[in-house]
PDB file of N, CA and C in Angstrom:
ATOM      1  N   UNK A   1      21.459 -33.277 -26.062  1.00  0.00           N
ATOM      2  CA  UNK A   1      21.092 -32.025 -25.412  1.00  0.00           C
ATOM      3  C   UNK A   1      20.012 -31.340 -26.246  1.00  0.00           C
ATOM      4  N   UNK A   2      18.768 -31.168 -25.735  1.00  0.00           N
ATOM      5  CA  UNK A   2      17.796 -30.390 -26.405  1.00  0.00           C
ATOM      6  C   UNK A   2      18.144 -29.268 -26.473  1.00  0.00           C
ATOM      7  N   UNK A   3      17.192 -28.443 -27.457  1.00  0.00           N
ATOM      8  CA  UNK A   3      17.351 -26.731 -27.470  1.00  0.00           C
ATOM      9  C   UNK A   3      16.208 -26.275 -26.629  1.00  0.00           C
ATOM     10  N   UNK A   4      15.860 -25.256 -25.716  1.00  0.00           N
ATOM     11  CA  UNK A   4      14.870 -24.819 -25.490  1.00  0.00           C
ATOM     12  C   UNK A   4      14.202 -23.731 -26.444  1.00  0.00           C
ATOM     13  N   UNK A   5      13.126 -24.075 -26.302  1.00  0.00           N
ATOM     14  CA  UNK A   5      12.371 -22.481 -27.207  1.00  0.00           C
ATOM     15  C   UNK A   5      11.141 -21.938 -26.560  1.00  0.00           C
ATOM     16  N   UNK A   6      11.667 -20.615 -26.275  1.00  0.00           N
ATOM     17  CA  UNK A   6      11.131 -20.061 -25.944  1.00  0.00           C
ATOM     18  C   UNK A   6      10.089 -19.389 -25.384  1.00  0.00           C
ATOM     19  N   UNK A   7       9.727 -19.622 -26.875  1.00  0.00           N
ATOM     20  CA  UNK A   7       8.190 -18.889 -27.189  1.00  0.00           C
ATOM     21  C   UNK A   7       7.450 -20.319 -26.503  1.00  0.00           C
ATOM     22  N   UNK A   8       8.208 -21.489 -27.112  1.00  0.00           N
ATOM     23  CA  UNK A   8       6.792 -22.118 -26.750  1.00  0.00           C
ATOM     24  C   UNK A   8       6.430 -22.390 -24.672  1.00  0.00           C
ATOM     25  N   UNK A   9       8.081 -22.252 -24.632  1.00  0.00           N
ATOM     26  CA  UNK A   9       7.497 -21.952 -23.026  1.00  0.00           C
ATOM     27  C   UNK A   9       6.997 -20.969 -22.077  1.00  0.00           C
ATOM     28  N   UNK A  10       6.905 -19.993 -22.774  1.00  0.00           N
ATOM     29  CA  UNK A  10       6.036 -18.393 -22.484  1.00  0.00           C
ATOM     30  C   UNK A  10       4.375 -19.038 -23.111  1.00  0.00           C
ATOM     31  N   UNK A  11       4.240 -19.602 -24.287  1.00  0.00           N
ATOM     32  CA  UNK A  11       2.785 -20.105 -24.575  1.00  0.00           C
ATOM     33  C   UNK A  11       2.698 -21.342 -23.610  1.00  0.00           C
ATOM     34  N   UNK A  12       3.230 -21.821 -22.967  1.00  0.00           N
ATOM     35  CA  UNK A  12       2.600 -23.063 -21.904  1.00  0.00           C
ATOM     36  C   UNK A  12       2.252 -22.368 -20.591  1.00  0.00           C
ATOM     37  N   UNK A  13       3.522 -21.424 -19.784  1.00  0.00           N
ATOM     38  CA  UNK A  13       2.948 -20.789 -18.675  1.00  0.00           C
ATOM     39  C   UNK A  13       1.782 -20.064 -18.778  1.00  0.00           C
ATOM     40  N   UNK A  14       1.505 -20.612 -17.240  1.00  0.00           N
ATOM     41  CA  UNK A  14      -0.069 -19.835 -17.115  1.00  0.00           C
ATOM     42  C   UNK A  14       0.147 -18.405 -16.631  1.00  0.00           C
ATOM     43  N   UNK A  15      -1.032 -17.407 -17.002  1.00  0.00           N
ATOM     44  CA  UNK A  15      -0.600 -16.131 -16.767  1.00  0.00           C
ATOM     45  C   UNK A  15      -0.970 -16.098 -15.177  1.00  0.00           C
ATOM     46  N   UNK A  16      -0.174 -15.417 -14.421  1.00  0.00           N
ATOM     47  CA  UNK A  16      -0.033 -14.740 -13.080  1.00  0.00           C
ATOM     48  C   UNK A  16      -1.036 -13.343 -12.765  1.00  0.00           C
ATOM     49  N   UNK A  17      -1.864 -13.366 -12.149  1.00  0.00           N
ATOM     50  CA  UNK A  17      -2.054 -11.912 -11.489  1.00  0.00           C
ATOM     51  C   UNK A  17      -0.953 -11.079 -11.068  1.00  0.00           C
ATOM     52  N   UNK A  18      -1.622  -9.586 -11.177  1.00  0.00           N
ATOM     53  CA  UNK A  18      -0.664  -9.063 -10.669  1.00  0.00           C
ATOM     54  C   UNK A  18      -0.925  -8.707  -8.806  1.00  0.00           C
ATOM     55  N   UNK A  19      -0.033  -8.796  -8.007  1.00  0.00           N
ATOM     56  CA  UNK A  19      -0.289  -8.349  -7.035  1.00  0.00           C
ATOM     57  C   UNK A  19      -0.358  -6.816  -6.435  1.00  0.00           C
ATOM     58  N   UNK A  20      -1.400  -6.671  -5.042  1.00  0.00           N
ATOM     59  CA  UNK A  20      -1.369  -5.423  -4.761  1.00  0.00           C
ATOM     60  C   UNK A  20      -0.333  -3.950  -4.911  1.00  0.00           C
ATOM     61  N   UNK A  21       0.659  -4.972  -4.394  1.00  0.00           N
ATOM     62  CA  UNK A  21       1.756  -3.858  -4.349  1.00  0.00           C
ATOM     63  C   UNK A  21       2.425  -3.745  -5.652  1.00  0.00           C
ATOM     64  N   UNK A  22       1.736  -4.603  -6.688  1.00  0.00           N
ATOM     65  CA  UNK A  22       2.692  -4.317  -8.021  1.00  0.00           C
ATOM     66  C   UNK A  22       1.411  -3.240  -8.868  1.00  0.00           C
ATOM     67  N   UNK A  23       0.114  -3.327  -8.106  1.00  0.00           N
ATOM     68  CA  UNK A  23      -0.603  -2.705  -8.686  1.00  0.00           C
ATOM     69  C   UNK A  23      -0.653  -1.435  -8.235  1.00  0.00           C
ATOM     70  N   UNK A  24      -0.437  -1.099  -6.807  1.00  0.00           N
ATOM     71  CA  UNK A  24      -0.162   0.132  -6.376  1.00  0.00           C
ATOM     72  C   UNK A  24       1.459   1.039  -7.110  1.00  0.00           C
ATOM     73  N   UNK A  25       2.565   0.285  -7.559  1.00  0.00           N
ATOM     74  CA  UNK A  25       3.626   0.573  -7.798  1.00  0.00           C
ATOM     75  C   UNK A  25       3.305   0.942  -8.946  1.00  0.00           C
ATOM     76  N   UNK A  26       2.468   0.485 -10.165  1.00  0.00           N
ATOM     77  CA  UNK A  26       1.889   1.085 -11.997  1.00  0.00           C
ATOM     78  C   UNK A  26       1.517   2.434 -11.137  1.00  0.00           C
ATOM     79  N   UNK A  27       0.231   2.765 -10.775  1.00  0.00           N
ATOM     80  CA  UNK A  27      -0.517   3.945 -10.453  1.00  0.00           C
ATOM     81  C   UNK A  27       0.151   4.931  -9.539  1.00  0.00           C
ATOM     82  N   UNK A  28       1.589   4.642  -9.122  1.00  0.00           N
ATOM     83  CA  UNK A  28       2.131   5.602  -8.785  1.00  0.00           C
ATOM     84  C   UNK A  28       3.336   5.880  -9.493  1.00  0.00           C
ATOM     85  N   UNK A  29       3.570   5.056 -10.568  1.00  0.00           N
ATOM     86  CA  UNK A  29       4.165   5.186 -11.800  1.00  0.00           C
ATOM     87  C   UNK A  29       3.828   6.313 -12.330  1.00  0.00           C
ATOM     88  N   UNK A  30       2.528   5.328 -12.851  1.00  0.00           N
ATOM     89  CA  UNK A  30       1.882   6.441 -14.201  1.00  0.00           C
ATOM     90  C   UNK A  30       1.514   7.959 -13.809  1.00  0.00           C
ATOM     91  N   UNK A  31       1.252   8.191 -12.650  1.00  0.00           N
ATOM     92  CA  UNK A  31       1.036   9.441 -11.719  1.00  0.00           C
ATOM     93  C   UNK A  31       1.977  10.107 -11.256  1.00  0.00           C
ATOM     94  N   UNK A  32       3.058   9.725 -10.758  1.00  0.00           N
ATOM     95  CA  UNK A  32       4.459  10.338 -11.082  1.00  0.00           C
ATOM     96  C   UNK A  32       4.681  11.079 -12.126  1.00  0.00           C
ATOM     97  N   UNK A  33       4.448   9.967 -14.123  1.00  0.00           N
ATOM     98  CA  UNK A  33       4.478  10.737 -15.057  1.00  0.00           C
ATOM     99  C   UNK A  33       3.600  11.799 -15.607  1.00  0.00           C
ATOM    100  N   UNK A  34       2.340  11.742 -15.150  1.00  0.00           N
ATOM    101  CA  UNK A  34       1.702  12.407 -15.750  1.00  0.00           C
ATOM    102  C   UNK A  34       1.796  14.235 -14.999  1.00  0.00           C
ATOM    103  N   UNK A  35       2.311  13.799 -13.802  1.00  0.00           N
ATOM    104  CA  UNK A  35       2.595  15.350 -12.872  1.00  0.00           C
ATOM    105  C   UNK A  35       3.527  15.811 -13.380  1.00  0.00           C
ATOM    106  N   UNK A  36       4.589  14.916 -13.654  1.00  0.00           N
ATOM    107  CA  UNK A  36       5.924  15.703 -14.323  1.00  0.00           C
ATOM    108  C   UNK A  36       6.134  16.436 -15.863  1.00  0.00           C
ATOM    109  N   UNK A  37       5.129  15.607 -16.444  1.00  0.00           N
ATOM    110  CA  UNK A  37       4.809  16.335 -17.857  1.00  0.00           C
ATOM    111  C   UNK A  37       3.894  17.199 -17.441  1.00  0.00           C
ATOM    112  N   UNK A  38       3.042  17.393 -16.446  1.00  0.00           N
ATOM    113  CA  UNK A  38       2.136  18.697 -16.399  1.00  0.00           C
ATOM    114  C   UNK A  38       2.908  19.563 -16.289  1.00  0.00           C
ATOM    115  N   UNK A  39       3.694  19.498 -15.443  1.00  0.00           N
ATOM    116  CA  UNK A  39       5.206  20.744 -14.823  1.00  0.00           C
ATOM    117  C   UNK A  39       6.227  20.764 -15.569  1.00  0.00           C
ATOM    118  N   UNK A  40       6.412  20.326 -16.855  1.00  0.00           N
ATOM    119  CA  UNK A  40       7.513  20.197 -18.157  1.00  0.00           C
ATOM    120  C   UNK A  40       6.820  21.247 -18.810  1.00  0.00           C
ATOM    121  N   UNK A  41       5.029  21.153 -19.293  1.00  0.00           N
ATOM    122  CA  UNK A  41       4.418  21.577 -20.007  1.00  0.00           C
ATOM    123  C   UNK A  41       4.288  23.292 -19.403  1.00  0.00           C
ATOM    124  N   UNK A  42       4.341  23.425 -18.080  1.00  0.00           N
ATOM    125  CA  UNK A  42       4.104  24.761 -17.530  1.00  0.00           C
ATOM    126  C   UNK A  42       5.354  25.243 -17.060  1.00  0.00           C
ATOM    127  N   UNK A  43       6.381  24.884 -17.373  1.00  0.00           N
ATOM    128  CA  UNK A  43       7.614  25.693 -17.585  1.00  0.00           C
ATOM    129  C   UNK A  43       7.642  25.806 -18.313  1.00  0.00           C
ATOM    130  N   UNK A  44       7.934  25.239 -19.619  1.00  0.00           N
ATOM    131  CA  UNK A  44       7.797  25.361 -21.066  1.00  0.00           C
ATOM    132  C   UNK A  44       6.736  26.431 -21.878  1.00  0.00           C
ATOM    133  N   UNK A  45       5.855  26.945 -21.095  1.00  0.00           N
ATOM    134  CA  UNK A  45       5.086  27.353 -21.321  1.00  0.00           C
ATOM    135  C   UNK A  45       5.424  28.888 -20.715  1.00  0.00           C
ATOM    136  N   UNK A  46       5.716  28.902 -19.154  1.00  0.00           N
ATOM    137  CA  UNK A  46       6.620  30.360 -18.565  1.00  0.00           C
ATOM    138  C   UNK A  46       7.919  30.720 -19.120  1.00  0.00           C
ATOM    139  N   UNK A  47       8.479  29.464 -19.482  1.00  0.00           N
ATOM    140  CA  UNK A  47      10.235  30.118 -20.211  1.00  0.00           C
ATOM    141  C   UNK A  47      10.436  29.239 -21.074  1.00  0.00           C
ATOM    142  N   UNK A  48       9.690  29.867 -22.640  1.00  0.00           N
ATOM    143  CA  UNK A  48      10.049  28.950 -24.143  1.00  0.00           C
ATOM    144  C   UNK A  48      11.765  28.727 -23.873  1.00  0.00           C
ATOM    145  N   UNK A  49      12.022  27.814 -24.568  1.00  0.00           N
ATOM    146  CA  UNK A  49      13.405  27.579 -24.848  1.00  0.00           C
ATOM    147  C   UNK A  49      13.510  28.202 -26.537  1.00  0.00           C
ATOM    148  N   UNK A  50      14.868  29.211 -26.453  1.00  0.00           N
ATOM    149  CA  UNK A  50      14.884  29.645 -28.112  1.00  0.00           C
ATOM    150  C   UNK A  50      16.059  29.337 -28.560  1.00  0.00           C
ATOM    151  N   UNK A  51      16.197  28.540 -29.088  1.00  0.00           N
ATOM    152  CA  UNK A  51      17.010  28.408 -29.883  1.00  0.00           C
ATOM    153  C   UNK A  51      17.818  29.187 -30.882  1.00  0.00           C
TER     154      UNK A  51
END
């Protein structure tokens, strides 16, 4: 019974594109986060938290 490893079969596969809808799904990721830290930052900003 062989061992498999790993790495070296992640270094043989060939890399994949990504597809449309996986590329539309990042940019509404990253845009999701970046609105929600705008609106973290501007509450935070109307009602400090004091400790």
């Amino acid at each position: 019974m062989s061992q498999v490893n790993v790495g070296e079969e992640f270094r043989k596969a060939q890399a994949e594109p990504l597809l449309p809808v996986e590329k539309k799904l990042i940019g509404w990721s990253l845009g999701i986060g970046v609105v929600l830290l705008v609106i973290l930052a501007i509450v935070n900003q109307l009602f400090p938290a004091s400790i």
